[in-house]
Protein backbone atom coordinates (compact mmCIF):
# COMPACT_ATOMS: atom_id res chain seq x y z
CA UNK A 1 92.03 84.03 110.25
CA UNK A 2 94.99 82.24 108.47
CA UNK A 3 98.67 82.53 110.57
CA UNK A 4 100.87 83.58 108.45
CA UNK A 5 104.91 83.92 107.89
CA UNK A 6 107.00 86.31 105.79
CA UNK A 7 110.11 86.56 105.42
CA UNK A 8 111.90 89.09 103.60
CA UNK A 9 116.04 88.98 102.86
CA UNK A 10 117.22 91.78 101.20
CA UNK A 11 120.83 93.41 101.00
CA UNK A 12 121.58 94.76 104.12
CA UNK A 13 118.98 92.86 106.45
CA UNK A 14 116.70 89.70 106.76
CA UNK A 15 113.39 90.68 108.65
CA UNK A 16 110.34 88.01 109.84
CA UNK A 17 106.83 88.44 110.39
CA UNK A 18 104.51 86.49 112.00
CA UNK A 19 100.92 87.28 111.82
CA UNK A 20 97.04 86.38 111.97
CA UNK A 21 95.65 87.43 108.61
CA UNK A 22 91.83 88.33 108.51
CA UNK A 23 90.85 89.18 104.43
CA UNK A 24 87.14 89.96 105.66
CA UNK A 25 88.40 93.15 107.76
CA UNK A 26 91.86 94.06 106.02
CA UNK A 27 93.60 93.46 109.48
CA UNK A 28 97.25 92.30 109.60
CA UNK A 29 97.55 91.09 113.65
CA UNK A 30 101.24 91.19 114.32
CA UNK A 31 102.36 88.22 116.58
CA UNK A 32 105.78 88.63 116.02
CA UNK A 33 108.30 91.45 113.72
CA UNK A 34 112.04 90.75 113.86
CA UNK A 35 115.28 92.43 111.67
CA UNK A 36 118.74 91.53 111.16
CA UNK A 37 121.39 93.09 109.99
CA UNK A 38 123.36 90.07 108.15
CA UNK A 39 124.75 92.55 105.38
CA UNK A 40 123.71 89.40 102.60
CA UNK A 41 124.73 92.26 99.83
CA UNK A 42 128.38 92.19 101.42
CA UNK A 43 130.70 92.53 98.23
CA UNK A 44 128.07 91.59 95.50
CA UNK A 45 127.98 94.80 93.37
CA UNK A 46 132.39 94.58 93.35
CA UNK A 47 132.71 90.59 92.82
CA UNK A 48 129.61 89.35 91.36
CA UNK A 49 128.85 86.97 94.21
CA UNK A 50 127.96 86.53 97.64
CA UNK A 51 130.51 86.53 100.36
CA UNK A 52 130.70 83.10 102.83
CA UNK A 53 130.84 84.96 105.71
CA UNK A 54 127.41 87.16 104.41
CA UNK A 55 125.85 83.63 103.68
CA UNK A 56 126.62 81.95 107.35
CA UNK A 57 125.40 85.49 108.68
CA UNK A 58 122.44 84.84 106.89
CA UNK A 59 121.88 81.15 107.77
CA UNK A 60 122.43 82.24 111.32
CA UNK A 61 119.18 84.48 111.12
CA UNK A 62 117.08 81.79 109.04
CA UNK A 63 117.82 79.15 111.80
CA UNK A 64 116.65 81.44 114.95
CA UNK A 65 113.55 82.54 112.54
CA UNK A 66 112.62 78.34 112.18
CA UNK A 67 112.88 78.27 115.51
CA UNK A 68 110.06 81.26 116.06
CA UNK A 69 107.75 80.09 113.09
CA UNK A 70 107.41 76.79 114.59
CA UNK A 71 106.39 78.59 117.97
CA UNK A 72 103.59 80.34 116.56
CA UNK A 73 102.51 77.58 114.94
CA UNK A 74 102.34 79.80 111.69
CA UNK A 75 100.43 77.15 108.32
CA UNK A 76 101.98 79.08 105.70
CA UNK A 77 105.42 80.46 105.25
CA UNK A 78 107.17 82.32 102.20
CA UNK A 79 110.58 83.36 101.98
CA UNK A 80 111.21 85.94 99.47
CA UNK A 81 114.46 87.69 98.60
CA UNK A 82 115.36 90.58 96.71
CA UNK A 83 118.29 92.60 95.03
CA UNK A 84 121.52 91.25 96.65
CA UNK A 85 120.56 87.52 95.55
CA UNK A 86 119.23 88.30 92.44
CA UNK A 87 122.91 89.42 91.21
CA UNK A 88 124.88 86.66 92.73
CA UNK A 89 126.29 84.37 90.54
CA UNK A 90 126.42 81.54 93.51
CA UNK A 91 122.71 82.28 94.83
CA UNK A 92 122.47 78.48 94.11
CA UNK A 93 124.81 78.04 97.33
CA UNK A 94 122.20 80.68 99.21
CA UNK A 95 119.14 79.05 97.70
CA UNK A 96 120.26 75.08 99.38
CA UNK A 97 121.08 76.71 102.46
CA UNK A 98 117.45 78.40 103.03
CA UNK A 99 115.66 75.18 102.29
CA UNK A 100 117.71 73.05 104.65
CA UNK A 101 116.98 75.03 107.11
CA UNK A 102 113.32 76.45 106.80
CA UNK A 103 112.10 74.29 104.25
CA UNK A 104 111.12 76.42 101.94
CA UNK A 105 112.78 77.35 98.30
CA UNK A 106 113.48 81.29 98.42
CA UNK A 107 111.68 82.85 95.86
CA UNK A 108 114.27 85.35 93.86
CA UNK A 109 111.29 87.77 93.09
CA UNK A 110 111.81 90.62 90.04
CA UNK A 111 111.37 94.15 91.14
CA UNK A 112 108.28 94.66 90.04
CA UNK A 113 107.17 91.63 92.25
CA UNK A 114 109.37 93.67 94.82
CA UNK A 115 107.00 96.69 94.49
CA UNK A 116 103.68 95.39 94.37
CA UNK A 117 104.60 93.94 97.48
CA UNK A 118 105.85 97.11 99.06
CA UNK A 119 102.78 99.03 97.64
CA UNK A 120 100.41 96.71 99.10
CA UNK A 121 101.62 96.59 102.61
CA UNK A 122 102.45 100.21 102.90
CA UNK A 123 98.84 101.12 101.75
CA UNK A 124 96.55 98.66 102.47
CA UNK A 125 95.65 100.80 106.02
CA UNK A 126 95.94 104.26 104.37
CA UNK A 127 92.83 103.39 101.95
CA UNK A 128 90.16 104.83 104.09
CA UNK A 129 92.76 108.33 104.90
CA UNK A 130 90.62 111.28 104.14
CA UNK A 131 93.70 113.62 104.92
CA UNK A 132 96.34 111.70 102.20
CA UNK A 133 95.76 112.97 98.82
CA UNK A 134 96.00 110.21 96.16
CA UNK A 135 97.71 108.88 94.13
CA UNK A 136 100.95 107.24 96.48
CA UNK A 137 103.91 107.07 95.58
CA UNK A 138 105.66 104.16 98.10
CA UNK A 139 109.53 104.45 97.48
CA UNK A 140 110.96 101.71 99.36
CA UNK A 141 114.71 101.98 99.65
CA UNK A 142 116.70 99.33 100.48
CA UNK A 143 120.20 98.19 100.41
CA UNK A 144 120.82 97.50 97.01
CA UNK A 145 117.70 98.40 94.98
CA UNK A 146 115.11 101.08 95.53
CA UNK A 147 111.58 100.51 94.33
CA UNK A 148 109.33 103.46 92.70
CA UNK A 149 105.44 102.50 92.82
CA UNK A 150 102.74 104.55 92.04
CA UNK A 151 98.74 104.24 92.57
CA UNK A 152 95.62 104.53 94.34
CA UNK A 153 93.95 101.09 95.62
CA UNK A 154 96.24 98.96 93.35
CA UNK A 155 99.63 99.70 91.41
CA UNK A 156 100.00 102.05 88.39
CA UNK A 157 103.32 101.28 87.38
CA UNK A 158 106.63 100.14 89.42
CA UNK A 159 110.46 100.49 88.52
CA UNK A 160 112.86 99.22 90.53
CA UNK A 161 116.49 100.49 90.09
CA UNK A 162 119.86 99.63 91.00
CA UNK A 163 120.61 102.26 93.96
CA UNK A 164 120.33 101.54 97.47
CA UNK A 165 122.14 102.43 100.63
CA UNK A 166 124.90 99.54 100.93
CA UNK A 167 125.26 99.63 96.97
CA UNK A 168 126.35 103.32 97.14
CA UNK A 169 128.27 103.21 99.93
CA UNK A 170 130.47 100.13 98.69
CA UNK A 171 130.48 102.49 95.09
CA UNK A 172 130.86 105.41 96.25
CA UNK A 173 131.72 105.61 99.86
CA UNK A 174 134.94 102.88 100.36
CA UNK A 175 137.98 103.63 99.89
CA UNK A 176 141.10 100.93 99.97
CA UNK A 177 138.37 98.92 102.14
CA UNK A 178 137.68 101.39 104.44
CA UNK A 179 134.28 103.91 104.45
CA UNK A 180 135.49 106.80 104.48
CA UNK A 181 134.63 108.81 107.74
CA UNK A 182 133.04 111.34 106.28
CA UNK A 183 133.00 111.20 103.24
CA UNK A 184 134.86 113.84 100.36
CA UNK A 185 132.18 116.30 98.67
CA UNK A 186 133.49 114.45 95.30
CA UNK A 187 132.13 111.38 96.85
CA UNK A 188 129.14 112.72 98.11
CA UNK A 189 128.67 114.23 94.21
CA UNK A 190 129.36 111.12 92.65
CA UNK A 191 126.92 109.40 94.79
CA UNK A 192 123.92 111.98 94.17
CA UNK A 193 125.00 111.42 90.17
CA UNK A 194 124.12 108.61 90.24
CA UNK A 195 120.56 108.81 92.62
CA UNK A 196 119.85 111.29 89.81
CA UNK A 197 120.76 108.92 86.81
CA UNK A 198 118.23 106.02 88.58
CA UNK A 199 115.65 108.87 89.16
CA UNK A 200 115.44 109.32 85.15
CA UNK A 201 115.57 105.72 84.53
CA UNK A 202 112.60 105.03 87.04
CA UNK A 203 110.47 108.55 85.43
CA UNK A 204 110.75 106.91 81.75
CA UNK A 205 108.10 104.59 83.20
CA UNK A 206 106.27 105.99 86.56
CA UNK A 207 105.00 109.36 86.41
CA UNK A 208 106.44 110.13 90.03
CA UNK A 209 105.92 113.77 89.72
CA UNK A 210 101.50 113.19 89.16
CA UNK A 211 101.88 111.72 93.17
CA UNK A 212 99.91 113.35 95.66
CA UNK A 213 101.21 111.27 98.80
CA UNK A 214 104.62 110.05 99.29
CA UNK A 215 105.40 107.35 101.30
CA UNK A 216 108.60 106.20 102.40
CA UNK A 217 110.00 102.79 103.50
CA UNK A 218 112.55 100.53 105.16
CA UNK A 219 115.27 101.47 107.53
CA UNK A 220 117.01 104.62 105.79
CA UNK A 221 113.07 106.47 105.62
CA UNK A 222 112.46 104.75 108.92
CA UNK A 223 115.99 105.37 110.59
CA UNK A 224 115.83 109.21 109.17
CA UNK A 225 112.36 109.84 110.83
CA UNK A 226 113.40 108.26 114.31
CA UNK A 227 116.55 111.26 114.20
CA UNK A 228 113.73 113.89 112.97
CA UNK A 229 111.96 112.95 116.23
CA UNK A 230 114.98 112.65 118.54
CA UNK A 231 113.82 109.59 119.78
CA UNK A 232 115.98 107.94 123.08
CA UNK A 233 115.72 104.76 121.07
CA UNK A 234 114.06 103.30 118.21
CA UNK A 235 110.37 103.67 118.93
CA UNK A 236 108.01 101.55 115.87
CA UNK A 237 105.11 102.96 117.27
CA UNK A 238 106.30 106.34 117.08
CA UNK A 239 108.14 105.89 113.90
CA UNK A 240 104.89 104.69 112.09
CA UNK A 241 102.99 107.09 109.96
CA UNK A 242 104.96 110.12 111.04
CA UNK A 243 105.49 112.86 109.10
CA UNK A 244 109.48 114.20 108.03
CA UNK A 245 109.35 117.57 105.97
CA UNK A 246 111.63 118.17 103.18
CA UNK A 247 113.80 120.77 104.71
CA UNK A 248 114.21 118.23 108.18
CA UNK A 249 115.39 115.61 105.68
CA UNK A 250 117.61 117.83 103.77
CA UNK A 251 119.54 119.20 107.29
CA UNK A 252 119.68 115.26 109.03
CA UNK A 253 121.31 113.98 105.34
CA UNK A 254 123.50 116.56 105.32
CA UNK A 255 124.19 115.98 109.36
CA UNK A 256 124.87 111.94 108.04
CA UNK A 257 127.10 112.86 105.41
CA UNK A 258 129.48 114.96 107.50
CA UNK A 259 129.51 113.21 110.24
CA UNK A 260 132.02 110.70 111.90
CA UNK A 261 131.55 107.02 112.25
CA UNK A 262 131.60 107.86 115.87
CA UNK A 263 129.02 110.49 115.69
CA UNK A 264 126.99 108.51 113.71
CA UNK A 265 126.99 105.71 116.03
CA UNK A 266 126.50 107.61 118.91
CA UNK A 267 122.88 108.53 117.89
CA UNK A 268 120.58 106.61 120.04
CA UNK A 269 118.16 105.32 117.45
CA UNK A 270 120.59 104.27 114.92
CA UNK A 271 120.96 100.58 114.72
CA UNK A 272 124.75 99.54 114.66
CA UNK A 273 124.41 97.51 110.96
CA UNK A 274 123.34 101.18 109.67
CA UNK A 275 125.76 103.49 110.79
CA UNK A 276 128.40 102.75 107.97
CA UNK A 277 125.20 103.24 105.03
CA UNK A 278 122.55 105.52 106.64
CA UNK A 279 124.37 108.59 104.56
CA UNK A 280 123.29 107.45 101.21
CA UNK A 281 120.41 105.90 102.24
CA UNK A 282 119.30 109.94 103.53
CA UNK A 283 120.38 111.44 100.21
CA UNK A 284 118.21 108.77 98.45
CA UNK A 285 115.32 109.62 100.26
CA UNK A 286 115.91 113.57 99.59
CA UNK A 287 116.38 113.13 95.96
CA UNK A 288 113.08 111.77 95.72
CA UNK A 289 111.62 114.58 98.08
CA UNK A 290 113.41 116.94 95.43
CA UNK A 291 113.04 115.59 92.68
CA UNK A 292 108.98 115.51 92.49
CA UNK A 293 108.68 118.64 95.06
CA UNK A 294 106.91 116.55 97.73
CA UNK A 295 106.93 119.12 101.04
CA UNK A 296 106.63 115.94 103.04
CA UNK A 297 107.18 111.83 103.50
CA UNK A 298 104.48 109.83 105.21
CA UNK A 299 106.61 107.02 107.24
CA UNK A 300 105.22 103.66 107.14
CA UNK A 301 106.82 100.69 109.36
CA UNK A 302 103.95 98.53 106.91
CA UNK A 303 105.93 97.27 103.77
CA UNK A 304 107.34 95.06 102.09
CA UNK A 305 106.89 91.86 104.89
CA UNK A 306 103.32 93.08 105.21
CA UNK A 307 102.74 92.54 101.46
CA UNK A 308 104.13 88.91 101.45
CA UNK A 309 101.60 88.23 104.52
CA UNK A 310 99.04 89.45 102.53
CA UNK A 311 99.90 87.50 99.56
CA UNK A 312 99.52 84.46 102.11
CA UNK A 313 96.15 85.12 103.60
């Protein structure tokens, strides 16, 4: 058993996890799985760089995540971050901050690193499924970059493009500053345009249509099933490997997208940091369903985080 720490920092939140790695049996034992919304991606697609406010938000997090990684004692830490601080022209500013505070030099991965990662911890327990037809195809869409990965035990190809849930709502979405609540079907259009655009981008290199399985990932997939469900809050275990059909996504993104912010707000699983991006992040998730026929997404809490462990242990 190696204890291990992961930390992943994307666009819209920062998330920790703190487990006991065992590569004999394939077992992940979670110790400790935290998220916050710090919103890191604030502003980046407009101005090119990331927003002092995002970056205290974000040191904020980092220090009460020191704090729990020296509690459990964890031997081995890696901090990786993704799409909003691969843009910035400043991530130097975001990089110094990290390593004064957790010691550790953020590692600005590529988005093919980004998928392998997401492939391996979304998988790694579905490889002994006799009721998930292979090959997978883990989508893993985050705030400002989705990831496309396809395979069976180990990746077939990977694309990650430039569309994600803040990033089309700060395109899209905003208007004189303000989301607009809801949004105008010319919005809505120019926001699926461009889903569609990165969906033939990511099909000149994975065959996403040959998948058998599709699994989703990260708060919009997770956030969609926990409405599909009804939950009275926002249940992991529940959440976890649960199934959404096409036509439930199709009528809770359309719900999203008409909605107030109020409405929105008021539903009891949604976490306040989404209720402003959830929209796109819904339509994202039924282009895919739409756009390779899948009847069907297989939810997995397992993702991203769970790959970095891995890549520990």
């Amino acid at each position: 058993m190696t204890r291990v720490a992961a930390i992943d920092c994307g666009t819209n939140s920062i998330r920790l996890l703190v487990a006991d790695a065992d590569p004999a049996t394939g077992e992940l034992r979670e110790l400790d799985r935290r998220m916050t919304i710090v919103r890191l991606g604030q502003g980046v697609d407009r101005t090119g760089r990331l927003a002092p406010d995002a970056l205290e938000r974000t040191f904020a997090a980092c220090r009460e995540y020191a704090g729990a990684v020296k509690e459990h004692g964890a031997e081995r830490l890696r901090f990786v971050a993704t799409s909003a601080s691969r843009d910035a022209e400043n991530r130097d500013e975001f990089v110094r901050g990290v390593m004064d505070i957790l010691g550790v030099e953020p590692e600005v991965i590529s988005g093919d690193q980004e998928a392998e990662f997401s492939f391996t911890g979304a998988t790694k327990e579905l490889t002994g499924r006799t009721d998930l037809a292979r090959p997978f195809l883990v989508v893993d869409i985050g705030g400002g970059s989705t990831e496309f990965v396809v395979g069976d035990d180990r990746v077939r190809a990977a694309r990650s493009v430039d569309v994600g849930c803040v990033r089309m709502t700060e395109r899209h979405l905003v208007r004189d500053g303000v989301v607009t609540d809801p949004p105008t079907e010319e919005q809505i259009a120019a926001v699926r345009a461009d889903i569609e655009a990165a969906l033939d981008l990511a099909e000149k290199t994975v065959p996403l249509r040959e998948a058998r399985t599709l699994v989703g990932l990260a708060g919009s997939v997770t956030t969609v099933s926990a409405i599909a469900q009804e939950l009275p809050g926002y249940d992991s275990a529940a959440i976890h490997h649960s199934r959404v059909s096409r036509e439930r996504v199709r009528e809770i993104s359309d719900r999203l997208l008409r909605s107030t912010h109020a409405e929105r707000a008021a539903i009891p699983s949604m976490h306040p940091g989404r209720v402003d991006v959830i929209g796109a992040g819904a339509l994202v998730l039924l282009a895919v369903m739409e756009r390779i026929g899948a009847k069907e997404v297989v939810v997995s809490e397992h993702d991203i985080l769970d790959g970095i462990g891995w890549s520990l242990a």
